[in-house]
N, C-alpha and C. Protein backbone atom coordinates (compact mmCIF):
# COMPACT_ATOMS: atom_id res chain seq x y z
N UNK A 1 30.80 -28.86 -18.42
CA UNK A 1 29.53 -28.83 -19.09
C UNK A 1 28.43 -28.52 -18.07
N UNK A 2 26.89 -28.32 -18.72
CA UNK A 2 26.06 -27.53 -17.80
C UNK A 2 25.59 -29.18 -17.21
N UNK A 3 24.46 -29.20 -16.07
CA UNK A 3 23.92 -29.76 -15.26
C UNK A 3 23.18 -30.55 -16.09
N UNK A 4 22.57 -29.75 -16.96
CA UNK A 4 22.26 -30.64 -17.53
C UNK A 4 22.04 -31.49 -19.23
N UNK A 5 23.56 -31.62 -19.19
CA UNK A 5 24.21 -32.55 -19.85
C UNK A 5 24.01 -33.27 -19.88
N UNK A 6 24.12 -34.85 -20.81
CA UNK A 6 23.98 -35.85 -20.37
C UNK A 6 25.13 -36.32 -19.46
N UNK A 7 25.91 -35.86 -19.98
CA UNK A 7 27.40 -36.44 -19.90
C UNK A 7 27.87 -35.37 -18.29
N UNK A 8 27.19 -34.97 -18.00
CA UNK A 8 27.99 -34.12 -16.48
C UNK A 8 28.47 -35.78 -15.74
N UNK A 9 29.57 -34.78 -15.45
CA UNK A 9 30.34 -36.17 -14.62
C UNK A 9 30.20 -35.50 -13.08
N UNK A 10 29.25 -34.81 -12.31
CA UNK A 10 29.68 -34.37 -10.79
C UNK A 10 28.80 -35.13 -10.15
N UNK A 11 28.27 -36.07 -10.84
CA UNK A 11 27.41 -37.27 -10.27
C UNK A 11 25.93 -36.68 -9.57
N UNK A 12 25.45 -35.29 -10.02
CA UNK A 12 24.29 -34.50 -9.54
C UNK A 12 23.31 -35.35 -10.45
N UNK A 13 21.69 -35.30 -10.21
CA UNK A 13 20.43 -35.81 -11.04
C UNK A 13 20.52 -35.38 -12.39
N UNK A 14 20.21 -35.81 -13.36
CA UNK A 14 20.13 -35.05 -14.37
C UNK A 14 18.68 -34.52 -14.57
N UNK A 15 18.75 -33.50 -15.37
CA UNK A 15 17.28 -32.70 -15.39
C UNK A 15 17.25 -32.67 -16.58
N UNK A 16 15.89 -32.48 -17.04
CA UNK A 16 15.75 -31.96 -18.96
C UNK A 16 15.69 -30.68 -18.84
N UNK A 17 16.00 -30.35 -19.75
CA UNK A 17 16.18 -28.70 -19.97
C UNK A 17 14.67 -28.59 -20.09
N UNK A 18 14.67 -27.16 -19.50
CA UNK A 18 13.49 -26.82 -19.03
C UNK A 18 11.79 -26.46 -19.92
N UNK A 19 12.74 -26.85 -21.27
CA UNK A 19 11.09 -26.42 -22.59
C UNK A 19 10.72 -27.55 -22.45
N UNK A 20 11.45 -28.96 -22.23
CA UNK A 20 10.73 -30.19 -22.46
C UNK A 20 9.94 -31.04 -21.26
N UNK A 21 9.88 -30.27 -19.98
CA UNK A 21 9.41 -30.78 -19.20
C UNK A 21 7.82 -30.39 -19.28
N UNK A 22 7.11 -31.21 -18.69
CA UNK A 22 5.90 -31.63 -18.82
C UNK A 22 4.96 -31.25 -17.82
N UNK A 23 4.08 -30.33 -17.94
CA UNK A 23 3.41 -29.40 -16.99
C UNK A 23 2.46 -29.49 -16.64
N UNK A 24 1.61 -30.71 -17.39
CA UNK A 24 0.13 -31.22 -16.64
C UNK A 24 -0.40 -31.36 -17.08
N UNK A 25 -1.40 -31.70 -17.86
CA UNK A 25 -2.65 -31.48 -18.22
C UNK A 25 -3.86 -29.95 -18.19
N UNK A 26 -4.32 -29.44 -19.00
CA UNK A 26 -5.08 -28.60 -18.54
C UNK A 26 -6.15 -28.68 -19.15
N UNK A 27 -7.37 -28.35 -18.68
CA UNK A 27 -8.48 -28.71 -18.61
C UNK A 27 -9.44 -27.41 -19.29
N UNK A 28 -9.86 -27.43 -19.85
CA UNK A 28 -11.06 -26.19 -20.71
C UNK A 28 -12.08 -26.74 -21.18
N UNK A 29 -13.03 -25.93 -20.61
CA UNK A 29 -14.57 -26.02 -21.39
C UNK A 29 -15.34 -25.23 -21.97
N UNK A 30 -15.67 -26.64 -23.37
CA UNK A 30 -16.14 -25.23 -24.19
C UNK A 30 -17.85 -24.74 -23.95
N UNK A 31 -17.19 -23.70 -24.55
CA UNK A 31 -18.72 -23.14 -24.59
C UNK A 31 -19.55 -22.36 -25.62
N UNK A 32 -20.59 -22.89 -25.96
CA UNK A 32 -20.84 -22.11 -27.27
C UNK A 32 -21.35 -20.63 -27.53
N UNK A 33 -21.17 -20.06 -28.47
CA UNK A 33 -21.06 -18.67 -28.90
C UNK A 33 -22.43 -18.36 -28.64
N UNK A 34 -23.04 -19.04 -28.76
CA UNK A 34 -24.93 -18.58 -28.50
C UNK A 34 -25.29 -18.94 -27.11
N UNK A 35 -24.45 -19.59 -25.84
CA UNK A 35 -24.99 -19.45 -24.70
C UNK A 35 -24.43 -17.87 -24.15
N UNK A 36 -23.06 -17.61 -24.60
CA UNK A 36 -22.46 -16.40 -24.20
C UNK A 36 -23.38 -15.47 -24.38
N UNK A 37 -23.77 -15.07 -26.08
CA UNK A 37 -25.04 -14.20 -26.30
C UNK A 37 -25.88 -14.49 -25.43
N UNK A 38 -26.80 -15.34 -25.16
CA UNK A 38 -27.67 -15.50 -24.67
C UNK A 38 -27.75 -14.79 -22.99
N UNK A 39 -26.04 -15.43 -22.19
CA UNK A 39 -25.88 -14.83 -21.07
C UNK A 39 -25.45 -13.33 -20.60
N UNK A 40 -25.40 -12.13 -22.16
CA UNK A 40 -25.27 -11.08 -22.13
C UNK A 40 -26.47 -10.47 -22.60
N UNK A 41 -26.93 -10.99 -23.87
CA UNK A 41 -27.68 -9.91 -23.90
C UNK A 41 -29.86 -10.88 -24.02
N UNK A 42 -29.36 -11.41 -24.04
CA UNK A 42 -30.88 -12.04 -24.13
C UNK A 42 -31.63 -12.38 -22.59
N UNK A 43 -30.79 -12.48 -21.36
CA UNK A 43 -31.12 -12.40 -20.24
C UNK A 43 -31.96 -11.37 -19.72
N UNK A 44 -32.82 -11.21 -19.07
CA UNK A 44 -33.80 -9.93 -18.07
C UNK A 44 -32.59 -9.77 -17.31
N UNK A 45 -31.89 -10.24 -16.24
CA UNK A 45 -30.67 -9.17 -15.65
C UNK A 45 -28.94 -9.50 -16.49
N UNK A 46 -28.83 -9.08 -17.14
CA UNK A 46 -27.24 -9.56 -17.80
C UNK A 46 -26.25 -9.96 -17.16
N UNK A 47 -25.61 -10.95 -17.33
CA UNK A 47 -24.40 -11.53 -16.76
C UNK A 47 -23.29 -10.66 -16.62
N UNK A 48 -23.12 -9.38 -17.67
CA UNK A 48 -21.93 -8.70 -18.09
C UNK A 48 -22.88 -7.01 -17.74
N UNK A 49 -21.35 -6.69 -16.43
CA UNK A 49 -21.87 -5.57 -16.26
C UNK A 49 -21.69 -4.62 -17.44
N UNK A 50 -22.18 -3.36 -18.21
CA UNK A 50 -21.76 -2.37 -18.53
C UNK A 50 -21.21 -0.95 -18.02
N UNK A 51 -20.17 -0.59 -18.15
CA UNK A 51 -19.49 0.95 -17.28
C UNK A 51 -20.04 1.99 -18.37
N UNK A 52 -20.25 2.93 -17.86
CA UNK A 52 -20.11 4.29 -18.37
C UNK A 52 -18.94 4.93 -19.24
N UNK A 53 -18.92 5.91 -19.90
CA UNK A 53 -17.74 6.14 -20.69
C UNK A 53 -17.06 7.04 -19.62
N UNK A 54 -17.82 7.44 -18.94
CA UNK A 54 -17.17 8.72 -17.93
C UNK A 54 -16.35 7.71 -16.19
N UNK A 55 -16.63 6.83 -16.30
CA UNK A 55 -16.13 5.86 -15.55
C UNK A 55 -14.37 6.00 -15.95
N UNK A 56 -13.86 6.03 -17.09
CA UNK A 56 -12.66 5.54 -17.13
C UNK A 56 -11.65 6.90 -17.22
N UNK A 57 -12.82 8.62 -17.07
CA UNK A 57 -12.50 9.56 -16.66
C UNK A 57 -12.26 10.05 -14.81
N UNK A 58 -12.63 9.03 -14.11
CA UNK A 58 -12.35 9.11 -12.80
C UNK A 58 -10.89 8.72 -12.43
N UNK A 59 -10.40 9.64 -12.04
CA UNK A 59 -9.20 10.01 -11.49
C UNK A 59 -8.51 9.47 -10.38
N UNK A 60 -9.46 9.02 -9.17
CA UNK A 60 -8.94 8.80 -8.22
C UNK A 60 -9.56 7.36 -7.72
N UNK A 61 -8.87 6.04 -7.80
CA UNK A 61 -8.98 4.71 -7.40
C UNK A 61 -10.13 4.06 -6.49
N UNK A 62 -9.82 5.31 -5.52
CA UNK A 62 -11.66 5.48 -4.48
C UNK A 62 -12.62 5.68 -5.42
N UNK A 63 -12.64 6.46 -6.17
CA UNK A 63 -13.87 6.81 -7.48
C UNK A 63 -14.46 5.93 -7.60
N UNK A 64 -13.58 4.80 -8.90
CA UNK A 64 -13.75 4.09 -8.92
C UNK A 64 -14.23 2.92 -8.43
N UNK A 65 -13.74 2.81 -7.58
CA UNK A 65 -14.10 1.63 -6.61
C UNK A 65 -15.91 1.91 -5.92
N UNK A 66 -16.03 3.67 -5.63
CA UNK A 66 -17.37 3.75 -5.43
C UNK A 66 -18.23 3.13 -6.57
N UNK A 67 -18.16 3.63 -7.60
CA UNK A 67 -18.59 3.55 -9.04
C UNK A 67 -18.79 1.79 -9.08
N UNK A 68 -17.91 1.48 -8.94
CA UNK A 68 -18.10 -0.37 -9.50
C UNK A 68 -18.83 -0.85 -8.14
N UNK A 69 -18.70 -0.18 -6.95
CA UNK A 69 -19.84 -1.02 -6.22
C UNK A 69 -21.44 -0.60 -6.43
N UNK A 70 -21.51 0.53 -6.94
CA UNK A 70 -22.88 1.09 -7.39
C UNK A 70 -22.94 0.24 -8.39
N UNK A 71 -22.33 -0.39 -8.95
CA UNK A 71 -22.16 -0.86 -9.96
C UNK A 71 -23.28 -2.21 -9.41
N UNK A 72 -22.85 -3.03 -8.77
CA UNK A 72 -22.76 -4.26 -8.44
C UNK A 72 -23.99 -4.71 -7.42
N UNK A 73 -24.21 -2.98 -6.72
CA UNK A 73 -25.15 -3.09 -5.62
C UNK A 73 -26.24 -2.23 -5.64
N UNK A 74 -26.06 -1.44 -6.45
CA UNK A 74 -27.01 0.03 -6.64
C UNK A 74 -28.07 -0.30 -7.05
N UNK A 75 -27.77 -0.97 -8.09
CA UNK A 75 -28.42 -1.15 -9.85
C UNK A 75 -29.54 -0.02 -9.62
N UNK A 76 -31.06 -0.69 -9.40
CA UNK A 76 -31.61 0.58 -10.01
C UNK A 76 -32.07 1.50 -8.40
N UNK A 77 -31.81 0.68 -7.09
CA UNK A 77 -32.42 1.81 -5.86
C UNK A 77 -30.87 2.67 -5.61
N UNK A 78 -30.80 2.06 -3.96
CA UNK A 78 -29.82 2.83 -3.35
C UNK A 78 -29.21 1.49 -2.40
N UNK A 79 -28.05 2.08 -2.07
CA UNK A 79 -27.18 0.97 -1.31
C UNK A 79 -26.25 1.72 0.21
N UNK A 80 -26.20 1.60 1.04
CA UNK A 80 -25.23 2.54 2.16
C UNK A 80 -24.10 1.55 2.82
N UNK A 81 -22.97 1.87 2.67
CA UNK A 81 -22.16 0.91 2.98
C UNK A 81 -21.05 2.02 4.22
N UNK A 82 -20.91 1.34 5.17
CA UNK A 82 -19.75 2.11 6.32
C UNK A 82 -18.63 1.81 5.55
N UNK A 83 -17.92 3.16 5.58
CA UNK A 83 -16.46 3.01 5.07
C UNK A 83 -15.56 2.42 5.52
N UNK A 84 -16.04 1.39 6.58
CA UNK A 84 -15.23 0.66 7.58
C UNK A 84 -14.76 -0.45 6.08
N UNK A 85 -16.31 -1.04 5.77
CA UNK A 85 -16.50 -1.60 4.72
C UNK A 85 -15.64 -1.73 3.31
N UNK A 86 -15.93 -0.61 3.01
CA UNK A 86 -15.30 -0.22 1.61
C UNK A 86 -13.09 -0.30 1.48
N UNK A 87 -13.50 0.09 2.93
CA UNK A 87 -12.17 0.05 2.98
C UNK A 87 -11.38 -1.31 3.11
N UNK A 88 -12.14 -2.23 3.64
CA UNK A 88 -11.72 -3.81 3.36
C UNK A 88 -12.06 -3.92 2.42
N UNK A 89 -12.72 -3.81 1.81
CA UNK A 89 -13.27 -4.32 -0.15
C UNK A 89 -11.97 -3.75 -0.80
N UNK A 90 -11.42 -2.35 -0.36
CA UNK A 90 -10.72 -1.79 -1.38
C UNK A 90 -9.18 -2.57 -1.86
N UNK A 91 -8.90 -3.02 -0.31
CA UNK A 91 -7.44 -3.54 0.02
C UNK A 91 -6.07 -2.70 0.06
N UNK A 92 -6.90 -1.55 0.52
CA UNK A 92 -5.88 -0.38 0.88
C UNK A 92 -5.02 -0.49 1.88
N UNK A 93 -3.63 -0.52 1.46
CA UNK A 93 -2.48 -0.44 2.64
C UNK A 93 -2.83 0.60 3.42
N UNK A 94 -3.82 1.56 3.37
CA UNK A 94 -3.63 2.96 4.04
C UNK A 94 -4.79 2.69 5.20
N UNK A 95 -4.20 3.81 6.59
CA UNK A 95 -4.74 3.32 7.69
C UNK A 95 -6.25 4.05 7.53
N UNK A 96 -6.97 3.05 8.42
CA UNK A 96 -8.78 3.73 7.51
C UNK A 96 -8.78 4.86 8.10
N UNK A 97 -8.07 5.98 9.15
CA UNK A 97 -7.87 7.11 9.02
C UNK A 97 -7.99 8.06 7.90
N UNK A 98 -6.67 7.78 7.79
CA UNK A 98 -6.63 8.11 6.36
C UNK A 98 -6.88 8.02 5.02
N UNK A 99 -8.29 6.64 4.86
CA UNK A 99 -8.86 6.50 4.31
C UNK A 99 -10.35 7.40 4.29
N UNK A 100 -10.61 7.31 5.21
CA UNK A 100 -11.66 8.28 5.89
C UNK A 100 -11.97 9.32 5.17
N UNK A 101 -10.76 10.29 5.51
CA UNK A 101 -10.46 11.67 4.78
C UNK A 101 -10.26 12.04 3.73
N UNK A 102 -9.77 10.59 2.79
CA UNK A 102 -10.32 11.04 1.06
C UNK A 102 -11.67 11.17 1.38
N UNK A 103 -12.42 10.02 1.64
CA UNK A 103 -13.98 10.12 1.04
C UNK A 103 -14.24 11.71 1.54
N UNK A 104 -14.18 12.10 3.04
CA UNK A 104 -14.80 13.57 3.37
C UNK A 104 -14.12 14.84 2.21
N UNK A 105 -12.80 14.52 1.88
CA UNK A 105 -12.20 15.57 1.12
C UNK A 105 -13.02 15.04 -0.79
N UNK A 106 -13.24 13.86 -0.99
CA UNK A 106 -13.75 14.03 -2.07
C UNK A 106 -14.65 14.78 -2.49
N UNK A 107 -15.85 15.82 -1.91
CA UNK A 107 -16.42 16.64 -2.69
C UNK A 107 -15.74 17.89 -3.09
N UNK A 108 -14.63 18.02 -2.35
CA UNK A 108 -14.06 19.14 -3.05
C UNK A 108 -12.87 18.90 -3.78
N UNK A 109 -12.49 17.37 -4.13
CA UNK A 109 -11.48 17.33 -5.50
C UNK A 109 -12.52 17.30 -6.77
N UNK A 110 -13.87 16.90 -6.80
CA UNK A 110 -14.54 16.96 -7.91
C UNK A 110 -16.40 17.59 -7.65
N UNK A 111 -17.02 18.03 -8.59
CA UNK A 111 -18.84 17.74 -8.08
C UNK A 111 -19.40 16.45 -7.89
N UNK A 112 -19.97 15.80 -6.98
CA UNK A 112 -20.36 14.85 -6.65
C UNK A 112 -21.29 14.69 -8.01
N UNK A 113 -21.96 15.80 -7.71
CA UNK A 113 -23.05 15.69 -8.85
C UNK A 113 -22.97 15.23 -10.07
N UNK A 114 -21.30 15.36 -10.72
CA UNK A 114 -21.13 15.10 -11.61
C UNK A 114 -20.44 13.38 -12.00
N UNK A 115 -20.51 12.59 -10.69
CA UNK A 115 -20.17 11.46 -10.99
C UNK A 115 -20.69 10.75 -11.57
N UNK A 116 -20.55 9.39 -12.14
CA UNK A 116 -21.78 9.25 -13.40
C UNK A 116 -22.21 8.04 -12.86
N UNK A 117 -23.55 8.28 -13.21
CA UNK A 117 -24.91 7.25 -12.82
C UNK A 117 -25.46 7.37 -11.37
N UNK A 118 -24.75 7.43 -10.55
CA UNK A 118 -24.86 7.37 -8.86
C UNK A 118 -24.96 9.06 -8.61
N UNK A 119 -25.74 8.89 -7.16
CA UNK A 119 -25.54 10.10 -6.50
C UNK A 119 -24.65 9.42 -5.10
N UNK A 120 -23.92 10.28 -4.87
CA UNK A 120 -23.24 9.84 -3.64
C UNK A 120 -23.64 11.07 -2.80
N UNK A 121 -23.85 10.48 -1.23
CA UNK A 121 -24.12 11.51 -0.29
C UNK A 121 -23.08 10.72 1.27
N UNK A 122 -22.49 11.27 1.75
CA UNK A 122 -21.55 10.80 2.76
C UNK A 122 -22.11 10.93 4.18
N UNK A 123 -22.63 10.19 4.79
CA UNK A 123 -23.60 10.40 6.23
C UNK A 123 -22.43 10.02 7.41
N UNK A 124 -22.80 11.10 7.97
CA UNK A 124 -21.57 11.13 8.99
C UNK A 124 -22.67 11.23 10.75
N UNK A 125 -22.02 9.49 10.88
CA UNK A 125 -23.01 9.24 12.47
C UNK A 125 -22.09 9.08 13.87
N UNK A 126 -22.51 9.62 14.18
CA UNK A 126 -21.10 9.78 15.42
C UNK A 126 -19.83 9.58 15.05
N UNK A 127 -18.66 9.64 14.36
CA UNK A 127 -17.66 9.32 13.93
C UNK A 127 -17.84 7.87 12.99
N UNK A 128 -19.06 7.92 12.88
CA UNK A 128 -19.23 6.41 12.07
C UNK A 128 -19.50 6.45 10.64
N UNK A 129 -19.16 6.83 9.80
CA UNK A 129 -19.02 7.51 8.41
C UNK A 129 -19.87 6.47 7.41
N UNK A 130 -20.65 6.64 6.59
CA UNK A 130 -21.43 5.98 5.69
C UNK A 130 -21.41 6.71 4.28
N UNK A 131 -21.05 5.75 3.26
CA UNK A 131 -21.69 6.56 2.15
C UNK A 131 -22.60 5.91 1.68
N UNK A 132 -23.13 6.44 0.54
CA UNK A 132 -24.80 6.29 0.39
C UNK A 132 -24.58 6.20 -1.42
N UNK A 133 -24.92 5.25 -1.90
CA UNK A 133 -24.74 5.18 -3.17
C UNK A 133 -26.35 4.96 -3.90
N UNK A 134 -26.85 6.01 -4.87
CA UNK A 134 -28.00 6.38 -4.86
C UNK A 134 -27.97 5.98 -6.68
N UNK A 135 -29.06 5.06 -7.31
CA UNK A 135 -28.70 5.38 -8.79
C UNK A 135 -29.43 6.65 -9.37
N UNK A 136 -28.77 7.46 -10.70
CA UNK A 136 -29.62 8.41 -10.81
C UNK A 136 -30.69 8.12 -11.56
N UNK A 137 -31.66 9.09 -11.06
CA UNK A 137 -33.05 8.69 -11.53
C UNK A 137 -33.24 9.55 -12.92
């Protein structure tokens, strides 16, 4: 018979089978439907970012990732972050070498111009690479 039997005779612990064991307590708080409203849309800065529809047309993971920090940091000026940066935010296995060289090769997989909301411009300072996340005006 299995382990946990009552009746196993190999003199091992007995265990309860595993739906009836007992997993803790868990803890939730509620919250009401009119503070949520309130913390989306009745606020001067909103709790809940909104994306673009053309956001979920970006192709390449760097895109993105530019996009949601314009997102987060742009709002309505400009933001410049070293790709030293971005590249720890991103959590890219890839060596920032070769991280590097998407961002420089990204204007020619797409038009910058055409990314949505932001202008991106890539400032290149002694080997010290910056991009520049601009909202559009």
């Amino acid at each position: 018979m299995g382990c946990c039997h009552p009746s196993s005779s190999n003199g091992s612990r007995k265990r309860e089978p595993r739906a009836s064991r007992k997993l803790g307590a868990i803890q939730s708080d509620k919250v009401e439907s009119s503070t949520i409203y309130e913390g989306i849309v009745e606020r001067e800065t909103p709790s809940v970012l909104t994306y673009s529809r053309d956001y979920f047309l970006l192709k390449r993971p760097n895109a993105r990732l530019v996009y949601r920090l314009g997102k987060l940091h742009a709002k309505l000026g400009e933001v410049v972050f070293d790709l030293t940066e971005i590249h720890h935010r991103s959590g890219s296995r890839a060596a920032l070498k070769e991280f590097n060289r998407e961002f420089v090769q990204m204007p020619k997989n797409f038009d910058l111009s055409d990314f949505p909301d932001y202008d991106l411009e890539l400032i290149d300072e002694n080997r010290n690479r910056k991009l520049k996340i601009s909202a559009k005006s």
